[in-house]
C-alpha atoms as a PDB file:
ATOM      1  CA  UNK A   1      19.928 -26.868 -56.039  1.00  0.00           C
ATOM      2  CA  UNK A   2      23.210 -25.875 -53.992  1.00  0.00           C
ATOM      3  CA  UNK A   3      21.744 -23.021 -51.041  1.00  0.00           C
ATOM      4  CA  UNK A   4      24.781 -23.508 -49.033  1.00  0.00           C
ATOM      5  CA  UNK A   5      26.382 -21.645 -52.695  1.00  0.00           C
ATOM      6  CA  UNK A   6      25.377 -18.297 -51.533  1.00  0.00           C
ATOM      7  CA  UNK A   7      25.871 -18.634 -48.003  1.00  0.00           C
ATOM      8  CA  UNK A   8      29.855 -18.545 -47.370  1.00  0.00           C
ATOM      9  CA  UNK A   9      31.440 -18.128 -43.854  1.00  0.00           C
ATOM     10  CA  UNK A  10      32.693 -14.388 -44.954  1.00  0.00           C
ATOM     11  CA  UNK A  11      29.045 -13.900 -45.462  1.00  0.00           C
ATOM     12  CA  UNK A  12      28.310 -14.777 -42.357  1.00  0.00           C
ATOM     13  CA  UNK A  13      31.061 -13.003 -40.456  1.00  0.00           C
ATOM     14  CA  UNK A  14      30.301  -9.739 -42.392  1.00  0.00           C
ATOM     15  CA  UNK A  15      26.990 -10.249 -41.225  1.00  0.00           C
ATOM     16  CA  UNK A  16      27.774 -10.423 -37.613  1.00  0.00           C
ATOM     17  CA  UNK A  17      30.032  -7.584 -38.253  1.00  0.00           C
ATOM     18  CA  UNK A  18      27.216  -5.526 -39.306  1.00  0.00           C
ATOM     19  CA  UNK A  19      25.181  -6.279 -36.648  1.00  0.00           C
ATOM     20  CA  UNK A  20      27.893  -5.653 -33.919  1.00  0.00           C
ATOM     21  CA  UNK A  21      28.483  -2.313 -35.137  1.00  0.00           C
ATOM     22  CA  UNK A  22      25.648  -0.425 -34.205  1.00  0.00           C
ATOM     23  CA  UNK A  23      25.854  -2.200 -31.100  1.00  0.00           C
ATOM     24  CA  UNK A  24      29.147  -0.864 -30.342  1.00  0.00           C
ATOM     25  CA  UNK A  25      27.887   2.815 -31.434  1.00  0.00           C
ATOM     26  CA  UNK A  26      25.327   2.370 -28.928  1.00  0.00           C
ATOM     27  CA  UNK A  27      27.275   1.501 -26.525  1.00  0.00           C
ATOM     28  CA  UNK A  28      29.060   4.190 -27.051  1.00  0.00           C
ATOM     29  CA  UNK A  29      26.266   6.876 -27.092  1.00  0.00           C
ATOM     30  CA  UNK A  30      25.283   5.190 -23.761  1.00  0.00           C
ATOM     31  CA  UNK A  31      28.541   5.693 -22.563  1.00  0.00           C
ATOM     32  CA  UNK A  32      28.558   9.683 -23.980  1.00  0.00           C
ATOM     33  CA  UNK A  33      25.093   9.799 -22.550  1.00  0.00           C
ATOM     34  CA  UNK A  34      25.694   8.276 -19.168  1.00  0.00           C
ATOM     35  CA  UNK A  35      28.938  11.093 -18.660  1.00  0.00           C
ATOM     36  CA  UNK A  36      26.673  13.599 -20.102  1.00  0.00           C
ATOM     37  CA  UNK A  37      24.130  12.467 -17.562  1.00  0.00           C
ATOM     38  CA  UNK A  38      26.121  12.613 -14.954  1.00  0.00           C
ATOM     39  CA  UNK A  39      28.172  16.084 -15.527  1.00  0.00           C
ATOM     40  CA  UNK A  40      24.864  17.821 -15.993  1.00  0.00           C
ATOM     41  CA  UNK A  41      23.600  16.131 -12.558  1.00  0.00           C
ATOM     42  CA  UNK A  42      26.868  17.458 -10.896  1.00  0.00           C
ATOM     43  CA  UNK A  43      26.037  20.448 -12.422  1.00  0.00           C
ATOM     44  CA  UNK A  44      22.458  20.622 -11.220  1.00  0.00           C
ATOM     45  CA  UNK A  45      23.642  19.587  -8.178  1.00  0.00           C
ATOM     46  CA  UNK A  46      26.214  22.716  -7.902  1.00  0.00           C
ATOM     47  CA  UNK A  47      23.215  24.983  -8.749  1.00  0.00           C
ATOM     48  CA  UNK A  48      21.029  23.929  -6.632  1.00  0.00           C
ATOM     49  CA  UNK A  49      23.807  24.613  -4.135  1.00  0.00           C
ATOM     50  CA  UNK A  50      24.059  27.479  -5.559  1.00  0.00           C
ATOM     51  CA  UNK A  51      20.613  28.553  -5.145  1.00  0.00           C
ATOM     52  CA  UNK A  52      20.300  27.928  -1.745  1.00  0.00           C
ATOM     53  CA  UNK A  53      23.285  29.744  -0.860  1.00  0.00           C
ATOM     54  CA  UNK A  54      21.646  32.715  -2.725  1.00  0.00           C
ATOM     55  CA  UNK A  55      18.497  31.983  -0.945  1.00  0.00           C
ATOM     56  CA  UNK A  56      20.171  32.060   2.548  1.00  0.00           C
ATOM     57  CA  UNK A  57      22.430  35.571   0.979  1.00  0.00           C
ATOM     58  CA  UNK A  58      18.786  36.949   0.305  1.00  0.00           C
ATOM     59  CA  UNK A  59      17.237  36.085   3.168  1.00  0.00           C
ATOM     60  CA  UNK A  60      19.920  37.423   5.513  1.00  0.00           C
ATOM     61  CA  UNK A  61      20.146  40.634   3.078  1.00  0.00           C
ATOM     62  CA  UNK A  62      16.623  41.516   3.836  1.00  0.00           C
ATOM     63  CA  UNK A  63      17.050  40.771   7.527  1.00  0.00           C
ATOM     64  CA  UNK A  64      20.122  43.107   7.241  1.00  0.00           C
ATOM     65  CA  UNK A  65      17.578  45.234   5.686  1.00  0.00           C
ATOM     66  CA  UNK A  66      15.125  45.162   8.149  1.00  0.00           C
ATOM     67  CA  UNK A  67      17.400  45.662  10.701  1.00  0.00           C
ATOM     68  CA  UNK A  68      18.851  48.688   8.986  1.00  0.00           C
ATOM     69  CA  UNK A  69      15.927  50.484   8.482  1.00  0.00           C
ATOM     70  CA  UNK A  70      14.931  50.073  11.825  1.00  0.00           C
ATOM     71  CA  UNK A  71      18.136  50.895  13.212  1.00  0.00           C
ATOM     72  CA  UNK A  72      19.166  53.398  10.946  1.00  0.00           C
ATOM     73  CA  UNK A  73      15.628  55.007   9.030  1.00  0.00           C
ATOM     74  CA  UNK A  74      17.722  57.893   8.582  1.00  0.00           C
ATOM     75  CA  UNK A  75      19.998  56.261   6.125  1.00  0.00           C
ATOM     76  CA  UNK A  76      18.905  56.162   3.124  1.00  0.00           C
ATOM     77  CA  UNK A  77      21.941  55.600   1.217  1.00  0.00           C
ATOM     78  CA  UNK A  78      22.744  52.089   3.180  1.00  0.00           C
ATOM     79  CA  UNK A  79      18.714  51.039   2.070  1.00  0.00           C
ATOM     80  CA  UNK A  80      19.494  52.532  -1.510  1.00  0.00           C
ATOM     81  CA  UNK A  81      22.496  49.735  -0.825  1.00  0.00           C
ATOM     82  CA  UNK A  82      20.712  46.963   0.633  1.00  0.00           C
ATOM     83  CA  UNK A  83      17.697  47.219  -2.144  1.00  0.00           C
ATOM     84  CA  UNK A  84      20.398  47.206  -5.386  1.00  0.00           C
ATOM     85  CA  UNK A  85      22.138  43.971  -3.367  1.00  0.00           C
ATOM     86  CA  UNK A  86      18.562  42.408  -3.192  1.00  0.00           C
ATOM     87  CA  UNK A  87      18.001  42.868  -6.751  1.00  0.00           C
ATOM     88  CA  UNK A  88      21.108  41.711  -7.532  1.00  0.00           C
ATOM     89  CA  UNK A  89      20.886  38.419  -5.811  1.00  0.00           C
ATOM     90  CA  UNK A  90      17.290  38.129  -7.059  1.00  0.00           C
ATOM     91  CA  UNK A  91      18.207  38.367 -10.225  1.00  0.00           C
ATOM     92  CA  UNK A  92      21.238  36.150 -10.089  1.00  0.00           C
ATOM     93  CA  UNK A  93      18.693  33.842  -8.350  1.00  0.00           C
ATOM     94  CA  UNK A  94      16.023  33.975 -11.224  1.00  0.00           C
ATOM     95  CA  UNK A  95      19.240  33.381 -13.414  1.00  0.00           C
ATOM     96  CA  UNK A  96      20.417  30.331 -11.352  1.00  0.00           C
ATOM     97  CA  UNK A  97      16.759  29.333 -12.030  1.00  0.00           C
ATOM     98  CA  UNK A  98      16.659  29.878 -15.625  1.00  0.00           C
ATOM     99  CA  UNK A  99      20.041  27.530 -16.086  1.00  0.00           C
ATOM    100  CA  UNK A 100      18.387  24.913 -13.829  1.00  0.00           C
ATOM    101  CA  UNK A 101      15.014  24.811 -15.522  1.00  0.00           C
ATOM    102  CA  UNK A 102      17.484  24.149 -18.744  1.00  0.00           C
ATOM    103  CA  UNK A 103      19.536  22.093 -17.510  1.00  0.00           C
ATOM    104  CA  UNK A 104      16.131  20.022 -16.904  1.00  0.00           C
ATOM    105  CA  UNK A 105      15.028  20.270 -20.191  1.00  0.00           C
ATOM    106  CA  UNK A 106      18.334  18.820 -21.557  1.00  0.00           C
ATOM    107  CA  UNK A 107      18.125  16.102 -19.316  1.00  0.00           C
ATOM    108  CA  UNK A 108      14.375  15.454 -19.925  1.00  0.00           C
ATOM    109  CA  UNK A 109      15.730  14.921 -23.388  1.00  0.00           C
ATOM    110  CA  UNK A 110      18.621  12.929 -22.722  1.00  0.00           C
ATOM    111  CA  UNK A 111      16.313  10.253 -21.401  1.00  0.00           C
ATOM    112  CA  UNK A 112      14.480  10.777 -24.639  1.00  0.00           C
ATOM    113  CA  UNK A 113      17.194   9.972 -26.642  1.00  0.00           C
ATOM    114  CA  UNK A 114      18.231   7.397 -24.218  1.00  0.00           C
ATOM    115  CA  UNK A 115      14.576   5.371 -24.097  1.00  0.00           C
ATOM    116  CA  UNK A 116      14.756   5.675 -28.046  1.00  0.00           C
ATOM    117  CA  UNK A 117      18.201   3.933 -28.267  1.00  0.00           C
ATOM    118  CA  UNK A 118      17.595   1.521 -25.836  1.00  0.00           C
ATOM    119  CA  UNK A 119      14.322   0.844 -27.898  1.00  0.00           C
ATOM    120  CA  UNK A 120      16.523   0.488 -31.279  1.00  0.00           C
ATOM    121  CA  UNK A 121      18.907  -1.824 -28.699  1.00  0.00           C
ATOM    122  CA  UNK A 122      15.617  -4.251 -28.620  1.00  0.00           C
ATOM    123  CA  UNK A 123      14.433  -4.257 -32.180  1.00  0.00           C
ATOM    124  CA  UNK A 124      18.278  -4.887 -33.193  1.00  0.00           C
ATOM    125  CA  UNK A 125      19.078  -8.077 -30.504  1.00  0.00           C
ATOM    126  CA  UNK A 126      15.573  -8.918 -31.628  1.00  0.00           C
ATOM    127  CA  UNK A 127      16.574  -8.781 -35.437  1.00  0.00           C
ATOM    128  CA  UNK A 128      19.779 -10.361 -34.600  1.00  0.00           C
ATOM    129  CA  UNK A 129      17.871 -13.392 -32.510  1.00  0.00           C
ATOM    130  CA  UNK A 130      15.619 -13.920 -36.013  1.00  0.00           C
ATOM    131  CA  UNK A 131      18.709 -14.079 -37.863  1.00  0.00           C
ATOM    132  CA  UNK A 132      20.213 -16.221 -35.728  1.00  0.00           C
ATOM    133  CA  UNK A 133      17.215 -18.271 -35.705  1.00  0.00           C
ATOM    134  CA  UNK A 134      16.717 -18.474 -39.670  1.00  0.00           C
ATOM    135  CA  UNK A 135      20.546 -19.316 -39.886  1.00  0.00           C
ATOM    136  CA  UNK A 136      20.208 -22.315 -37.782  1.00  0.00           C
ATOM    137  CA  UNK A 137      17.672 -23.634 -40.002  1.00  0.00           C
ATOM    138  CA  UNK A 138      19.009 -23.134 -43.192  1.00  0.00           C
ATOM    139  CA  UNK A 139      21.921 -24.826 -41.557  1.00  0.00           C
ATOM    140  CA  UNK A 140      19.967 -27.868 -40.793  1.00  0.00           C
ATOM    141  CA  UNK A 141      18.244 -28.288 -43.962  1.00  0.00           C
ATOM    142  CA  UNK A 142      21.317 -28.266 -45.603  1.00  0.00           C
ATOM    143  CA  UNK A 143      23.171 -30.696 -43.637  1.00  0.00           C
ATOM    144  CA  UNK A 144      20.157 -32.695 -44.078  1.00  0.00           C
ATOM    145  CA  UNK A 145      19.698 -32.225 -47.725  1.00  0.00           C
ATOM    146  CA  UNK A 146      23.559 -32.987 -47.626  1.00  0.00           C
ATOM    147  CA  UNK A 147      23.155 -36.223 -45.759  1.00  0.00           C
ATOM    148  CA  UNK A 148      20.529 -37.101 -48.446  1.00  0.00           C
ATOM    149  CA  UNK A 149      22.531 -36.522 -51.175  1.00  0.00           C
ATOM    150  CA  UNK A 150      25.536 -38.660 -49.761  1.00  0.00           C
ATOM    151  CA  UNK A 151      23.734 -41.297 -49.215  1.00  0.00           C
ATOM    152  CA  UNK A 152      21.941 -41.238 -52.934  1.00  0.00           C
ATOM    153  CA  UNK A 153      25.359 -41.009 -54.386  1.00  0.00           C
ATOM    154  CA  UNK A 154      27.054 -43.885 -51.887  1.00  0.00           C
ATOM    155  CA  UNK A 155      23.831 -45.896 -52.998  1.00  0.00           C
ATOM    156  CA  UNK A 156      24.535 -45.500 -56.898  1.00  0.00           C
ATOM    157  CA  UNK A 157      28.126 -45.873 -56.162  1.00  0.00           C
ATOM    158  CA  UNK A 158      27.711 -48.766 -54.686  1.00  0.00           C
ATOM    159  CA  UNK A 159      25.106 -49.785 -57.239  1.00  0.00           C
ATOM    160  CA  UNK A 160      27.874 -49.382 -59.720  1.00  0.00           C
ATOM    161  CA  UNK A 161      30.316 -51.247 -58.420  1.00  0.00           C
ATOM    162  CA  UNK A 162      28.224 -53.969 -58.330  1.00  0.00           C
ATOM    163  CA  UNK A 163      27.416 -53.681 -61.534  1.00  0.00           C
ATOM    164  CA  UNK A 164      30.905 -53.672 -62.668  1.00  0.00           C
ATOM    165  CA  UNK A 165      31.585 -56.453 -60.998  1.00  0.00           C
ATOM    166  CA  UNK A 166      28.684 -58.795 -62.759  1.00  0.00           C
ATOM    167  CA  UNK A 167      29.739 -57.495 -66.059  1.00  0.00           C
ATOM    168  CA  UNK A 168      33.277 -58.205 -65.034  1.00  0.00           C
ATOM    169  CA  UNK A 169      31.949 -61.946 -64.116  1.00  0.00           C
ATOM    170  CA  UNK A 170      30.134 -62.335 -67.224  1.00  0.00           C
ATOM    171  CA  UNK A 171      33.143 -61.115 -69.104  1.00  0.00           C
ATOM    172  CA  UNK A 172      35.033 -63.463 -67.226  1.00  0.00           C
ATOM    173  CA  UNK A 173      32.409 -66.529 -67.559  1.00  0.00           C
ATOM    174  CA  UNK A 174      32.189 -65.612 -71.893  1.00  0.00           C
ATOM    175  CA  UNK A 175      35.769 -65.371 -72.162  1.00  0.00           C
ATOM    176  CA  UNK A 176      36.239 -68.509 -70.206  1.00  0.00           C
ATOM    177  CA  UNK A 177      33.345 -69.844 -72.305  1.00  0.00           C
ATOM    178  CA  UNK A 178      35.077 -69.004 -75.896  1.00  0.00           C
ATOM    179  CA  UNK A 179      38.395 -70.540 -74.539  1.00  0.00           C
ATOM    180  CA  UNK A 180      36.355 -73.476 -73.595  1.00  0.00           C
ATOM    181  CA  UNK A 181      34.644 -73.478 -77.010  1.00  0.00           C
ATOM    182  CA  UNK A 182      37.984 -72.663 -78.614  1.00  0.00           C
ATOM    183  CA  UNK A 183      40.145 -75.920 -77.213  1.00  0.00           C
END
C-alpha cells in the first residue's frame, strides 16, 4: 500500500498555507489591537489631563466663589455667575468621567479579546507542532517502508539475473551437449 500516494508536496504546502493564514490575521488583529490600545491610552491620558485641569478650574472657581461672596455678599448676580460656572464644570467633569469610565470598559475588553487570541495563537502553534510532528513520522515510515521495498526488489532482481544466467549455462551446456551428440 502506497501512503506517500495521498500525501503530495502541494498538499503539504497548502497545508502550511492554511496554517500561516490565521497566523498572519492575528498578527494583524494584534497589530489593530496594539494601535487601538495605544490611541485609547493617549486618549485616556488626554482626559485625565483633562480632568485635572477641570478639577484645578473648579477648585479655583469656588475659591473665586468664596472670595466673592465674602467680598462682595451684596452681589448676587456675580454668585448667580460663579454657581452656573460650577455646574458647568461639574458637569463637564462628571462627563469627562463618564468617557473615561468607557474608555475603561473598552479597554478592559480589548485585553479580552486580546488574552482570547493570544489563547487561539497557542492552540494553533500547538496544532501546527502535532502536525509537524505526525508529518515527520509518516515521513520516516515511508522512507523506511521505501528502503524495504528497494531492497526486496534489488534482492529478486538480483535473484533473477542469476537465474537467467544458470538457464543461460544450461542452455549453453545442452546445446553444446546436442552438438557434441550430433558430430
Amino acid at each position: 500500500m502506497d501512503l506517500g500516494a495521498n500525501k503530495s508536496p502541494d498538499m503539504e504546502i497548502t497545508k502550511q498555507s492554511l496554517l500561516q493564514i490565521p497566523e498572519l490575521v492575528f498578527h494583524q488583529l494584534l497589530d489593530e489591537k496594539e494601535q487601538k490600545m495605544y490611541l485609547l491610552g493617549r486618549e485616556k491620558q488626554a482626559l485625565n489631563k483633562k480632568a485635572e485641569r477641570l478639577r484645578r478650574e473648579l477648585a479655583e472657581v469656588r475659591e473665586k466663589k468664596m472670595g466673592l461672596i465674602a467680598d462682595l455678599s451684596s452681589s448676587a448676580k456675580m454668585e448667580r455667575n460663579a454657581s452656573l460656572k460650577i455646574q458647568e464644570l461639574e458637569e463637564a467633569l462628571k462627563n469627562e468621567t463618564k468617557t473615561r469610565v468607557e474608555i475603561e470598559t473598552r479597554l478592559a475588553r480589548r485585553d479580552e479579546e486580546m488574552s482570547q487570541l493570544q489563547n487561539a495563537l497557542v492552540q494553533t502553534e500547538k496544532n501546527l507542532e502535532k502536525s509537524q510532528h505526525q508529518w515527520e513520522e509518516d515521513r520516516t515510515h515511508l522512507l523506511a517502508q521505501n528502503k524495504e521495498d528497494t531492497t526486496s526488489i534489488m534482492q529478486k532482481l538480483t535473484q533473477l539475473q542469476e537465474d537467467q544466467e544458470n538457464s543461460q549455462r544450461r542452455w549453453d551446456e545442452e546445446k553444446t551437449n546436442l552438438l557434441a551428440e550430433r558430430t
